[in-house]
Protein backbone atom coordinates (compact mmCIF):
# COMPACT_ATOMS: atom_id res chain seq x y z
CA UNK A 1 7.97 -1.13 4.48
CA UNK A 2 9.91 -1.18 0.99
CA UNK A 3 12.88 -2.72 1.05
CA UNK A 4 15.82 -2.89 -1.31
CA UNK A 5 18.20 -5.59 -1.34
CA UNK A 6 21.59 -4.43 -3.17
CA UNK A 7 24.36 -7.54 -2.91
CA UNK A 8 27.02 -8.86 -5.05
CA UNK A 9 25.55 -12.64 -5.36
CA UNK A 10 21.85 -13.22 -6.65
CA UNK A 11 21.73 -16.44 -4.64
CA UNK A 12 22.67 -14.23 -1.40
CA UNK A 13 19.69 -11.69 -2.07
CA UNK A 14 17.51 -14.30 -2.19
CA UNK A 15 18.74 -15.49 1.22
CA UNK A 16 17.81 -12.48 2.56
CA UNK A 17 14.68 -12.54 1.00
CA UNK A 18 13.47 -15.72 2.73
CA UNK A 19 14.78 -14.62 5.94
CA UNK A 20 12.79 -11.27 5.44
CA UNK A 21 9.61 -13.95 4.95
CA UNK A 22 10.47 -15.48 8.24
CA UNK A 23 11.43 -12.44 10.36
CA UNK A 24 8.03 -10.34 9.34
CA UNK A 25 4.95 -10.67 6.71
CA UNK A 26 5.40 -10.17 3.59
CA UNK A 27 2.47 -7.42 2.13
CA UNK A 28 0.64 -8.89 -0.93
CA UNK A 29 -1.27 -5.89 -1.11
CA UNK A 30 -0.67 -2.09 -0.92
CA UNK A 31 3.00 -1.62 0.79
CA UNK A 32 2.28 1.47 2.29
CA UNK A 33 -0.85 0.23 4.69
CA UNK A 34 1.03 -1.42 7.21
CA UNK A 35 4.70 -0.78 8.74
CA UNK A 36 5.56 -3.88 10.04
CA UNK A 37 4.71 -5.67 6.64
CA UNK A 38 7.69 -5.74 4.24
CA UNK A 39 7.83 -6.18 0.66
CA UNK A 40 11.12 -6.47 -1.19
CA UNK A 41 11.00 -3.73 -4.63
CA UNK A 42 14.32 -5.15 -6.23
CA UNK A 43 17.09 -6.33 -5.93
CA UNK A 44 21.03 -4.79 -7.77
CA UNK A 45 24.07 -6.45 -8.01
CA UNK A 46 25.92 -3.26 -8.35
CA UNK A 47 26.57 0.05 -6.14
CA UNK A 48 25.78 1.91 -9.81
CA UNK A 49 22.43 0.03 -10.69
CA UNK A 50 21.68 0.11 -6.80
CA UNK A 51 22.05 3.73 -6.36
CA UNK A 52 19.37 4.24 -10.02
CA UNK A 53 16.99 1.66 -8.27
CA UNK A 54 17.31 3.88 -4.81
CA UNK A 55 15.92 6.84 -6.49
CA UNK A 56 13.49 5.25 -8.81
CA UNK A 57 11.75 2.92 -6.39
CA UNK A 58 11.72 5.20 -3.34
CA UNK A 59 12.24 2.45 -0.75
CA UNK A 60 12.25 2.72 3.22
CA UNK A 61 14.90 0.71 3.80
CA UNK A 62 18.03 -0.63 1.58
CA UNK A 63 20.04 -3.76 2.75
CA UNK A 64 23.60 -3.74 0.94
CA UNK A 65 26.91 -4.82 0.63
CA UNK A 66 29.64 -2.08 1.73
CA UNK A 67 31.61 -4.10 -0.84
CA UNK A 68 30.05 -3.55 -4.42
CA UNK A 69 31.52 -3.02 -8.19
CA UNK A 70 30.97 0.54 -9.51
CA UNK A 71 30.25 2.12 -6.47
CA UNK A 72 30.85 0.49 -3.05
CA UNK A 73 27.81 0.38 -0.38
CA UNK A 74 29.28 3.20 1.79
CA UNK A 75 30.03 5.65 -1.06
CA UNK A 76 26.29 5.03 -2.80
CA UNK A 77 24.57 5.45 0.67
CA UNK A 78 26.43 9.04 0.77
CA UNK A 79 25.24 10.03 -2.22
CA UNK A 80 21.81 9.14 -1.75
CA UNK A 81 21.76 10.34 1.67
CA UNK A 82 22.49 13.81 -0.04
CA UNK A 83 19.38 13.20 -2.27
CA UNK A 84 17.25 11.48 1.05
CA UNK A 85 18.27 12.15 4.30
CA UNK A 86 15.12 9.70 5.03
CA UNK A 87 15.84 6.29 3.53
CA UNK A 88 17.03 3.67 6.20
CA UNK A 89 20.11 1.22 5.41
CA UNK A 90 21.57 -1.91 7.10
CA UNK A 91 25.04 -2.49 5.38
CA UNK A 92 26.86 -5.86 5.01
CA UNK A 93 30.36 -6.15 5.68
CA UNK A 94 32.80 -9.10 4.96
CA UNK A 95 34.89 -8.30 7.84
CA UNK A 96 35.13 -6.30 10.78
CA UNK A 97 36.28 -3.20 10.03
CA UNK A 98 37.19 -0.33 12.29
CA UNK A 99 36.82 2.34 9.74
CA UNK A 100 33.85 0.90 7.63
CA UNK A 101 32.05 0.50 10.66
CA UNK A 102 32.60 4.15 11.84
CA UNK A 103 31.47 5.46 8.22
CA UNK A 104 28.26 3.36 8.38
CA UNK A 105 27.77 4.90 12.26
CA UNK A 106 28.32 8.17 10.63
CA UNK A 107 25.23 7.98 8.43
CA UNK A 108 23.38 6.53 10.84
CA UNK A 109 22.82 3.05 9.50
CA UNK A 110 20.08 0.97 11.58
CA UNK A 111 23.14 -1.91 11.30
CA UNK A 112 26.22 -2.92 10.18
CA UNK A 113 26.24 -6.50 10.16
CA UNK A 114 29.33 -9.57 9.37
CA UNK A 115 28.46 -12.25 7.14
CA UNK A 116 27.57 -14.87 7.29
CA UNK A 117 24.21 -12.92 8.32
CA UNK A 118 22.54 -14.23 11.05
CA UNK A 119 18.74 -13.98 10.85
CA UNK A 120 18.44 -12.70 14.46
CA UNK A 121 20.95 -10.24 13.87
CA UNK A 122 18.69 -9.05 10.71
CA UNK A 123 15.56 -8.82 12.62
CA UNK A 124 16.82 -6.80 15.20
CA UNK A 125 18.19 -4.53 12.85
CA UNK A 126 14.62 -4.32 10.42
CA UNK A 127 13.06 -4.08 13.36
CA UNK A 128 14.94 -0.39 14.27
CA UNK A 129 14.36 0.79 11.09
CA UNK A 130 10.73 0.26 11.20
CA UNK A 131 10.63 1.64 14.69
CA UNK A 132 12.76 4.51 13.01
CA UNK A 133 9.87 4.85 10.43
CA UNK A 134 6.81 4.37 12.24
CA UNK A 135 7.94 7.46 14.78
CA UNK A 136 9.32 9.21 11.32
CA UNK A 137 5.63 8.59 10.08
CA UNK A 138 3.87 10.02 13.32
CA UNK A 139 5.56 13.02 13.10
CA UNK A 140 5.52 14.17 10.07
CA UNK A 141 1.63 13.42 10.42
CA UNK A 142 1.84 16.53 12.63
CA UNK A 143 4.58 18.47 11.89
CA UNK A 144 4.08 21.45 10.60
CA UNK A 145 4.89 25.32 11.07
CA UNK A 146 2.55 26.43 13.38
CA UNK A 147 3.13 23.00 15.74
CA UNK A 148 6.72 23.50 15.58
CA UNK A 149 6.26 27.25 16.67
CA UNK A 150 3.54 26.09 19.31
CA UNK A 151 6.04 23.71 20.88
CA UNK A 152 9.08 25.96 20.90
CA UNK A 153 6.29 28.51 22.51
CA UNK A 154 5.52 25.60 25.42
CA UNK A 155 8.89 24.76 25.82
CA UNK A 156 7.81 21.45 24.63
CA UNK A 157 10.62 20.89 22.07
CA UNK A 158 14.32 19.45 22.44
CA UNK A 159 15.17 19.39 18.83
CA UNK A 160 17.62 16.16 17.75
CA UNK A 161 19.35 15.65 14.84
CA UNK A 162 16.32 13.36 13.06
CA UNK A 163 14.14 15.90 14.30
CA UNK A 164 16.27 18.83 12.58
CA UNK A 165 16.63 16.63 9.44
CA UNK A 166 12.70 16.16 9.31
CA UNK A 167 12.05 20.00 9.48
CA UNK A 168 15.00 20.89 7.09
CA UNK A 169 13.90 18.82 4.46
CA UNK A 170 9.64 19.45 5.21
CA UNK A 171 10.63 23.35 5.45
CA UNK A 172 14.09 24.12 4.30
CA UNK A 173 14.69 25.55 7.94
CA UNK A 174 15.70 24.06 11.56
CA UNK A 175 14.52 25.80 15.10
CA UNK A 176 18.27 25.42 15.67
CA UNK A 177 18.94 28.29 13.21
CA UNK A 178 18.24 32.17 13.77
CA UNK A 179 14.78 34.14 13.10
CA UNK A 180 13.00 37.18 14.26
CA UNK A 181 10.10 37.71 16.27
CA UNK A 182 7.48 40.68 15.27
CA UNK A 183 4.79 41.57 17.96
CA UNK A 184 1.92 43.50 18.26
CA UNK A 185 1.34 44.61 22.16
CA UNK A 186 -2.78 45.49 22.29
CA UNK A 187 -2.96 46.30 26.28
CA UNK A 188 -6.06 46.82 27.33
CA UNK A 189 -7.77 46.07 24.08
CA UNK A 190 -6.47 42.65 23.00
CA UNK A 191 -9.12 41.06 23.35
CA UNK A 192 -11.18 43.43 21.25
CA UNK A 193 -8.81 44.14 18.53
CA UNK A 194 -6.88 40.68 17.79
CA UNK A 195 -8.73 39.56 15.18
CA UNK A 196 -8.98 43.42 13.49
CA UNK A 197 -5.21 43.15 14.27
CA UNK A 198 -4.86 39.43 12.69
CA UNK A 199 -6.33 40.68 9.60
CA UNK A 200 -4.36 43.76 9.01
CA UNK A 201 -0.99 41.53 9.20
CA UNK A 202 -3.04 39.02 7.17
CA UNK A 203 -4.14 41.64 4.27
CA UNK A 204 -0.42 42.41 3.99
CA UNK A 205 0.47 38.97 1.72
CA UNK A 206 3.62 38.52 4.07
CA UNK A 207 2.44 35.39 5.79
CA UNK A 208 2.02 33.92 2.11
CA UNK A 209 5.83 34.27 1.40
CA UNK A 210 6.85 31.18 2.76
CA UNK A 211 9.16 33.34 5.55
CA UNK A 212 6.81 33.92 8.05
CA UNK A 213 4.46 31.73 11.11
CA UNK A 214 0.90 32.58 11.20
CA UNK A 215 -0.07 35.37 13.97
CA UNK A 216 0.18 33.69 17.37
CA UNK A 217 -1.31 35.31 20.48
CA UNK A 218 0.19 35.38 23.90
CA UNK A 219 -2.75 35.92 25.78
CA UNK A 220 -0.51 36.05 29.56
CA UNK A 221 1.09 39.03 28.03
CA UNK A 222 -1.77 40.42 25.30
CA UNK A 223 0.69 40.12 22.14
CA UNK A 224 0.24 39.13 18.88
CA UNK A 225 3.58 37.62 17.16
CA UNK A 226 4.68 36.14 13.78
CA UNK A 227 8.15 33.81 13.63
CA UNK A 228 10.37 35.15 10.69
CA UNK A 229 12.83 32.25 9.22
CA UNK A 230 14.72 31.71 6.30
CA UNK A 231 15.60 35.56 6.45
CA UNK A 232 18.35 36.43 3.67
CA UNK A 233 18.65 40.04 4.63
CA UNK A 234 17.25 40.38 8.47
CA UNK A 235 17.64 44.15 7.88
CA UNK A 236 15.70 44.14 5.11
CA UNK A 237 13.00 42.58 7.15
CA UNK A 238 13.06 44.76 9.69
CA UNK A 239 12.55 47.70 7.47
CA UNK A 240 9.63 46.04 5.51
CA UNK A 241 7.65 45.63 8.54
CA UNK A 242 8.31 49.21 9.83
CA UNK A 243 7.66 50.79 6.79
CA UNK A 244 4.52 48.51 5.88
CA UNK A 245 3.31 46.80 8.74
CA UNK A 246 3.15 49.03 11.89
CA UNK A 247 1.82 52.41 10.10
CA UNK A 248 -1.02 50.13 8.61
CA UNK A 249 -1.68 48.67 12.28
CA UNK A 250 -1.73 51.97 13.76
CA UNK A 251 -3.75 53.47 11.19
CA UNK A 252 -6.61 50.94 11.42
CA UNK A 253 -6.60 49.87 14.93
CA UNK A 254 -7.60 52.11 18.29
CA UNK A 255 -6.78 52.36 21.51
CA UNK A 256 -2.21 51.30 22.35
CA UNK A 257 -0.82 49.87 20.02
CA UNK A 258 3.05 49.17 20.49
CA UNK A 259 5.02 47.04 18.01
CA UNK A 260 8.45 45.40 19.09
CA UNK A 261 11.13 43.50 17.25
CA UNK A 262 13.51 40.88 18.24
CA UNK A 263 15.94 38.58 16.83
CA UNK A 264 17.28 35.09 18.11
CA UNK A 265 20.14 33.15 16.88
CA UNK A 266 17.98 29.99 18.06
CA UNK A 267 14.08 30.03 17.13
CA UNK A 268 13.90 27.51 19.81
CA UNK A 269 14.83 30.37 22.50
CA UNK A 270 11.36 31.67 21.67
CA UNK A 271 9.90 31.75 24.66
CA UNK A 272 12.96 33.74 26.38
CA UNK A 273 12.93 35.77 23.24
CA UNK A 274 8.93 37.23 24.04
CA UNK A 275 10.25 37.81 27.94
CA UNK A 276 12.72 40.08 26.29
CA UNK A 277 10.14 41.74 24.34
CA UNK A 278 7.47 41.68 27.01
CA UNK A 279 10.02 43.82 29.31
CA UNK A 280 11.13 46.25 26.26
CA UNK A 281 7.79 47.53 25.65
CA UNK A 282 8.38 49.94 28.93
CA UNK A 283 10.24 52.01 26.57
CA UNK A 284 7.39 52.83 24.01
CA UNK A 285 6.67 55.89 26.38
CA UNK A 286 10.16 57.42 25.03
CA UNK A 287 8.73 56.63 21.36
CA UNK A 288 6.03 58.02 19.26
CA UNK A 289 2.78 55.78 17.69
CA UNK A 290 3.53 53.81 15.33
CA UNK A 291 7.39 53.21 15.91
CA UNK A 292 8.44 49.95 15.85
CA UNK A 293 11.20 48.81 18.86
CA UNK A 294 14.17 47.21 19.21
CA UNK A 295 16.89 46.54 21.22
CA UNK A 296 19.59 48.57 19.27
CA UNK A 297 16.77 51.38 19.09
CA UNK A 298 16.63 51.69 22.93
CA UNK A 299 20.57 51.06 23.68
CA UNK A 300 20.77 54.54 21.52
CA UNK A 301 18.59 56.86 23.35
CA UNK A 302 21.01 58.17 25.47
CA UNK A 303 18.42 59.07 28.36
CA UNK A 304 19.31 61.33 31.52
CA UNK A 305 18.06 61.60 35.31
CA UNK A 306 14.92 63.72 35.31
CA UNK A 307 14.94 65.90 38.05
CA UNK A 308 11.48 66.52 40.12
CA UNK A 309 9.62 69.47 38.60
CA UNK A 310 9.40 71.02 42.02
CA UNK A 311 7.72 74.31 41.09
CA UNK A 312 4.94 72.71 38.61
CA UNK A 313 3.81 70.40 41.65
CA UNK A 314 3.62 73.81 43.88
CA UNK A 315 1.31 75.48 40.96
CA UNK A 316 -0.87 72.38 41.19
CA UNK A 317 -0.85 72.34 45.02
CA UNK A 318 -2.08 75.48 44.88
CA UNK A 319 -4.80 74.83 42.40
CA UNK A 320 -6.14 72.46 44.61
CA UNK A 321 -6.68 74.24 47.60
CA UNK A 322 -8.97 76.48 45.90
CA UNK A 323 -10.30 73.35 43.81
CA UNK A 324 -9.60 74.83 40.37
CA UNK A 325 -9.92 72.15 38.25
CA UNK A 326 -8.97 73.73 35.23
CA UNK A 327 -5.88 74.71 36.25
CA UNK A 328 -5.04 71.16 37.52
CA UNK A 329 -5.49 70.22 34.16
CA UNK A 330 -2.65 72.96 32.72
CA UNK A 331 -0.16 72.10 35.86
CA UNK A 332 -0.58 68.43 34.49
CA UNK A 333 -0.36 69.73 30.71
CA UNK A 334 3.15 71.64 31.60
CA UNK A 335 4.15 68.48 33.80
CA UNK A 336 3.66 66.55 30.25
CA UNK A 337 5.33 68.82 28.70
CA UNK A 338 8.22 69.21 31.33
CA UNK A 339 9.33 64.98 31.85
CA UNK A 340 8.99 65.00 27.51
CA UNK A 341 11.49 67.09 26.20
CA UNK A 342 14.24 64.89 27.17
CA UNK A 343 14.50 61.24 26.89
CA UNK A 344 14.13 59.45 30.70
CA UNK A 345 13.91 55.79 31.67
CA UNK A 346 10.31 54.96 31.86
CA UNK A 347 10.50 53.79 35.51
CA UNK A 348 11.95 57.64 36.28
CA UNK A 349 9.03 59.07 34.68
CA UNK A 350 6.64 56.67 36.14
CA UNK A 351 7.84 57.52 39.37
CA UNK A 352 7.51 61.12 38.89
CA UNK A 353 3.78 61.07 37.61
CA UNK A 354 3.06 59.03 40.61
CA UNK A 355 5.01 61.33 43.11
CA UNK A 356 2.97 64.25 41.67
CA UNK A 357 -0.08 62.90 42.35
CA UNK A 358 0.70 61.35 46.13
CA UNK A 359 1.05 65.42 46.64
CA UNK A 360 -1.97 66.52 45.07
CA UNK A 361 -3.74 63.99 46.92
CA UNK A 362 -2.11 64.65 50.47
CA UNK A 363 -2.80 68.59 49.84
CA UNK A 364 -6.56 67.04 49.15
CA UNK A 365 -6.82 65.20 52.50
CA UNK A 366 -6.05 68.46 54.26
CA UNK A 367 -9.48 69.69 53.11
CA UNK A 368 -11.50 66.94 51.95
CA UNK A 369 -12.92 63.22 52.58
CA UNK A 370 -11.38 60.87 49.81
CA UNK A 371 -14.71 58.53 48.38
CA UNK A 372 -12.25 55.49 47.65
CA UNK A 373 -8.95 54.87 48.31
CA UNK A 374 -9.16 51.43 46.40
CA UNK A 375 -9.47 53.60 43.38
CA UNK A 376 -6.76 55.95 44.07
CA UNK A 377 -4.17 52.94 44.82
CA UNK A 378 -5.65 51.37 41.54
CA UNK A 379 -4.72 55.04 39.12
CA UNK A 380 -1.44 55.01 41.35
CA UNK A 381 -1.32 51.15 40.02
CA UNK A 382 -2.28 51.48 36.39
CA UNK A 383 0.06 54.43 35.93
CA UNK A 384 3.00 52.24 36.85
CA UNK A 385 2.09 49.05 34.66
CA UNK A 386 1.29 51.84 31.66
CA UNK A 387 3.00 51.42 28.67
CA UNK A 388 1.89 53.93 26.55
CA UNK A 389 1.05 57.88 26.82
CA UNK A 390 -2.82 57.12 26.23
CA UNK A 391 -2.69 54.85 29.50
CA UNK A 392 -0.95 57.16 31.46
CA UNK A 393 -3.18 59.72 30.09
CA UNK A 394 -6.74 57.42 30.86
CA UNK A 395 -5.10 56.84 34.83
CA UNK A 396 -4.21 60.37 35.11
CA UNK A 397 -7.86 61.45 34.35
CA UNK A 398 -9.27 58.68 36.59
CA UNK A 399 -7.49 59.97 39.51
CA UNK A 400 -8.72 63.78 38.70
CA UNK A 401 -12.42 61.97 38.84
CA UNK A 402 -12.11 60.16 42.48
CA UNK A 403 -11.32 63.25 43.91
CA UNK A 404 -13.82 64.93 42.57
CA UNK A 405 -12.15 67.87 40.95
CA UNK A 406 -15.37 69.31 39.64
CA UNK A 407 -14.40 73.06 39.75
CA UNK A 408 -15.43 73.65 36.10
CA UNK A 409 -17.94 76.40 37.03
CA UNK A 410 -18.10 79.50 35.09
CA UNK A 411 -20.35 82.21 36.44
CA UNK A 412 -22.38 82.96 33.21
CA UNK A 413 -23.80 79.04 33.93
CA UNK A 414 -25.86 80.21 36.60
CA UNK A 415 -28.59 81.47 33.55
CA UNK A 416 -28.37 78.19 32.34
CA UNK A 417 -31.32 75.44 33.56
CA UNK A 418 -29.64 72.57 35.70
CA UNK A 419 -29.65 70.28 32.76
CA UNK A 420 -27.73 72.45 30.52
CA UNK A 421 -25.43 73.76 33.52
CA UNK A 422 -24.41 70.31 34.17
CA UNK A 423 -23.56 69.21 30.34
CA UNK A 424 -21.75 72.46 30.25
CA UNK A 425 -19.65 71.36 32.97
CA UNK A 426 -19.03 67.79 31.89
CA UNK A 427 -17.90 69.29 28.56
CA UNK A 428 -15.50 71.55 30.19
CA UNK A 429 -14.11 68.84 31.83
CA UNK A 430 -13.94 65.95 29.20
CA UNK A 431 -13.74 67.91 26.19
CA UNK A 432 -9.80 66.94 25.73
CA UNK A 433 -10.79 62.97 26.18
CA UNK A 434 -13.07 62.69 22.87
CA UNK A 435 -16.73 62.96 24.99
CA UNK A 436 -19.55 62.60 22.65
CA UNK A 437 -23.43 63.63 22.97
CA UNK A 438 -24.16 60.26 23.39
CA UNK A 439 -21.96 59.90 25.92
CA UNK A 440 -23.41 63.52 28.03
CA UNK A 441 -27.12 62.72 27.56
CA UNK A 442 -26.06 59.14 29.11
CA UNK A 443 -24.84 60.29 32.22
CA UNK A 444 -27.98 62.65 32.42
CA UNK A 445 -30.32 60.25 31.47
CA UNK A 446 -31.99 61.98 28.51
CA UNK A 447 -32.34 61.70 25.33
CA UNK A 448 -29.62 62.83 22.56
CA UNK A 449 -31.85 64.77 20.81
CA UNK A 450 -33.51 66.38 23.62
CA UNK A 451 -29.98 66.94 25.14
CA UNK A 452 -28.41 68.62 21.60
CA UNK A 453 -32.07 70.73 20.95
CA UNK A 454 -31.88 72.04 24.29
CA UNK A 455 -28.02 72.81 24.63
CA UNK A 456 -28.03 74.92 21.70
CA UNK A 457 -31.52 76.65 22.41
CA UNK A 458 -29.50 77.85 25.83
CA UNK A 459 -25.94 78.56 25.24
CA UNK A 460 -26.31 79.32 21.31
CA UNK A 461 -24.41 77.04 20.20
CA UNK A 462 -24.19 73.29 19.11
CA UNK A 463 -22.77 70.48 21.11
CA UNK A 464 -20.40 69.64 18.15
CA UNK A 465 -19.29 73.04 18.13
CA UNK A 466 -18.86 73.87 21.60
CA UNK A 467 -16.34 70.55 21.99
CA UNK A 468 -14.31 72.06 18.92
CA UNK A 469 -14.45 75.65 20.43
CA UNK A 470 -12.55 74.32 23.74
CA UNK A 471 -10.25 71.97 21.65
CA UNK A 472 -9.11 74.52 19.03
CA UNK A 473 -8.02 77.05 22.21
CA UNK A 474 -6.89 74.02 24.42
CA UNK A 475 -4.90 73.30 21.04
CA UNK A 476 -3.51 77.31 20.75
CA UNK A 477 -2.62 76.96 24.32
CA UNK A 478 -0.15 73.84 24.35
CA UNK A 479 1.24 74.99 21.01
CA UNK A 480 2.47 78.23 22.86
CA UNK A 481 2.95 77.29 26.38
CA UNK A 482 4.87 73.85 25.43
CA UNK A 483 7.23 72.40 23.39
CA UNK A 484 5.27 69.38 22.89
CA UNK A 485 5.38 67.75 19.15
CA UNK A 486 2.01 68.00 17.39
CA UNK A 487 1.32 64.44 17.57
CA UNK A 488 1.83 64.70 21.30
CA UNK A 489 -0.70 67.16 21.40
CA UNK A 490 -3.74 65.74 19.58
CA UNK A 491 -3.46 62.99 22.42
CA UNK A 492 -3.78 65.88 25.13
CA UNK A 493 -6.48 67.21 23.22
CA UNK A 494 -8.33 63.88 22.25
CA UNK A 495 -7.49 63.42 18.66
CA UNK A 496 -6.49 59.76 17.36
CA UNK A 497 -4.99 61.75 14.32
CA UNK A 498 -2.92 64.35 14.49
CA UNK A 499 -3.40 64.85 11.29
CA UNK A 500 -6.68 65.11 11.35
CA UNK A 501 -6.68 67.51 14.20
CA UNK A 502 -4.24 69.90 11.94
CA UNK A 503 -6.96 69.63 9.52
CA UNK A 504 -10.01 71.05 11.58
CA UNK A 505 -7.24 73.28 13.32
CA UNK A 506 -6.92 74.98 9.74
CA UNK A 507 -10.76 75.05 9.05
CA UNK A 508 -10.65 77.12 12.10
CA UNK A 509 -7.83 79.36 12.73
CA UNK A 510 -6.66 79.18 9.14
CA UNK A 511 -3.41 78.39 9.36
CA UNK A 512 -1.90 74.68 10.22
CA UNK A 513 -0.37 74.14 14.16
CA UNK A 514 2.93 74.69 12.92
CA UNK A 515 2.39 77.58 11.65
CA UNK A 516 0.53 79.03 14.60
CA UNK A 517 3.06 77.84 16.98
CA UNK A 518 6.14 80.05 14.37
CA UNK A 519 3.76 83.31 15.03
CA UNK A 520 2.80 82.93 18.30
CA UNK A 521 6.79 82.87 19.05
């Protein structure tokens, strides 16, 4: 430990010297290898010379007179602490003195003795300042952004004053003060696209600006989240990353994606902060891909009771009886289309897809034996943890598939072999969810090629083709019987772009979707 002795009288500072000797080792070698060695840097007679010696020698600790020419101890403590917060003091009064005493409190001396200066008194009082140091040390061995963040996380940290004046001066920040919170929600898929995810944020250059944590995962809750601090403009922010980062994230990754903002007015609040935002991403379902949430953003959608579409569950009734599948599929299409066109709570619409499909199954058990009821209550599940139209869409479909809904029949496949029948089927039924060849010829067990040679020798046309054929009129069909956006619509019809879909929609019908949908009406 460096220490600086700053008294009036030269014979005094050597006093102190020698009592140093006694109280603790002096270091003959390197002063920084040991704490409890001590090795005096200088000594000043004045606060002036004192305060030039502070700053030039860089010492731990400074032992001084609060009575001094030039500058008095208290005032040249102040002034340094505004330089170095870090830089320990014992001060050395004449007399008592109320109001010296509460100054030298105030900046958190380690002592504020009365001469004559008793060497026990001393010790004590080196002895908390190297205590002071040693933890000082310890910390800062491990303090950095990402353990600061990691123990706010863990609800490991109760931040102090010499814990906020170690991270304020390390980081120009404290966790006391306000920050944001951008996350990534992944669902099903976090553990397959994090690191895709981590490098998309990365590639950005944002982390490198000195403003922003390194991405954090939350695997309890399958997020992804960066800590914003030192924000000048929070707005600003805000429209950076929903402008730059989300339409990049939901460009390059697959599968749900929902991105959610939050602000704190204590960065230490952050694990109440990603509660908040694991409960607001409900409300993606009222929001397109690729928009990024917050609070203020769902306190303004003004949402109203949805009332049960009665008549669309007594089409789909219907359709069951006679085991239509095809027209299950455009009762759920208009039932899409139907709790969409107005903004609902998610738990309202939840409710609804789930009440739809207790009566399709109930109308089912009438007729038919139900293969597994685990699977039923485990759609009926996944549709009310979903969080995203994709999900809802994926448990939807599942449900179709346990009860066997396999109506997809036409009576020109009765020329076909049993091979081709069956493909013909399974395209008609999974055409809208994005089924490749690969995907056919595995659930019949042959080969692609021998699957695509054959398909087209017997219905005339390719598998590629035939998928596009039913997509293009499934396509026609939503854009005239619905008021679905277009977006909305390439999920229906298994598109991950809806541009892309408006594309091949062109190549075939020559005109984009919005311009079919302005004839058609």
């Amino acid at each position: 430990m460096k220490i600086l002795v700053v008294v009036r009288e030269k014979a005094e500072a050597d006093e102190i010297e020698k009592m140093l000797q006694r109280i603790v080792p002096i270091s003959e070698g390197d002063e920084t290898e040991r704490e409890d060695c001590c090795k005096v840097v200088g000594a000043a007679g004045d606060g002036k010379t004192g305060y030039e010696m502070i700053r030039r020698e860089c010492p731990d600790l400074v032992i001084a007179d609060v009575e001094l020419s030039e500058t008095d101890g208290l005032e040249m403590l102040e002034k340094i602490r505004g330089e170095r917060s870090d830089v320990k003091a014992v001060l050395l009064a004449e007399k008592e003195d109320f109001d010296q005493a509460k100054r030298a409190v105030d900046l958190g001396v380690e002592g504020y003795l009365v001469k004559p200066v008793r060497e026990d008194e001393l010790r004590k009082a080196v002895a908390r300042a190297g205590e002071r140091l040693k933890k000082e040390r310890m910390a800062e061995a491990v303090l950095t952004i990402e353990n600061i963040f990691m123990a706010c996380l863990n609800g490991q940290l109760s931040p102090d004053p010499d814990f906020n004046r170690m991270t304020k001066q390390r980081f120009g920040f404290t966790v006391e003060e306000p920050g944001a919170v951008f996350a990534v929600w992944l669902g099903d898929g976090f553990e397959e696209q994090k690191e895709h995810a981590r490098s998309v944020i990365g590639q950005s250059g944002y982390l490198g600006s000195g403003r922003a944590s390194r991405v954090f995962e939350a695997r309890v809750w399958k997020i992804l989240f960066i800590v914003l601090y030192q924000m000048e403009d929070e707005e600003r922010e805000y429209t950076y990353f929903q402008k730059e980062i989300v339409p990049k994230l939901c460009r390059q990754l697959l599968g749900t994606v929902v991105c959610i903002w939050a602000e704190t007015e204590h960065i230490v609040d952050l694990p109440d902060v990603l509660k908040h935002m694991n409960s607001m991403k409900d409300w993606n379902l009222l929001f397109d891909r690729g928009e990024l949430i917050r609070q203020e953003v769902i306190d303004s959608q003004k949402t109203v009771p949805l009332k049960y579409p009665v008549e669309i569950e007594n089409q789909a009734r219907q359709a069951v009886t006679v085991k239509d599948g095809e027209e299950i599929k455009r009762a759920y299409y208009r039932l899409y289309d139907y709790i969409r066109r107005e903004p609902h709570s998610p738990g309202e619409m939840k409710e609804c897809l789930i009440r739809f499909n207790m009566a399709l199954l109930n109308v089912y058990k009438t007729q038919w034996e139900i293969e597994s009821e685990l699977e039923i209550q485990r759609c009926m599940q996944a549709i009310s943890t979903a969080m995203s139209w994709r999900e809802v869409r994926a448990a939807m479909d599942r449900f179709l598939s346990t009860l066997n809904f396999d109506a997809f029949e036409e009576k020109e496949d009765s020329r076909l072999s049993p091979l081709v029948r069956k493909a013909v089927q399974i395209v008609r039924k999974y055409y809208d969810q994005g089924i490749t060849l690969e995907e056919v010829a595995g659930r019949l067990f042959v080969s692609e090629e021998y699957l695509s040679s054959q398909f087209k020798k017997e219905t005339g046309a390719g598998f590629t083709e035939t998928i596009r054929k039913y997509r293009i009129e499934r396509i026609k069909g939503l854009l005239v019987g619905t008021r679905l956006k277009i977006n909305q619509i390439a999920e229906l019809t298994g598109y991950a772009d809806s541009k892309y879909m408006s594309r091949v929609f062109k190549e075939e019908t020559g005109m984009l979707p919005t311009e079919f949908r302005k004839t058609a009406h």
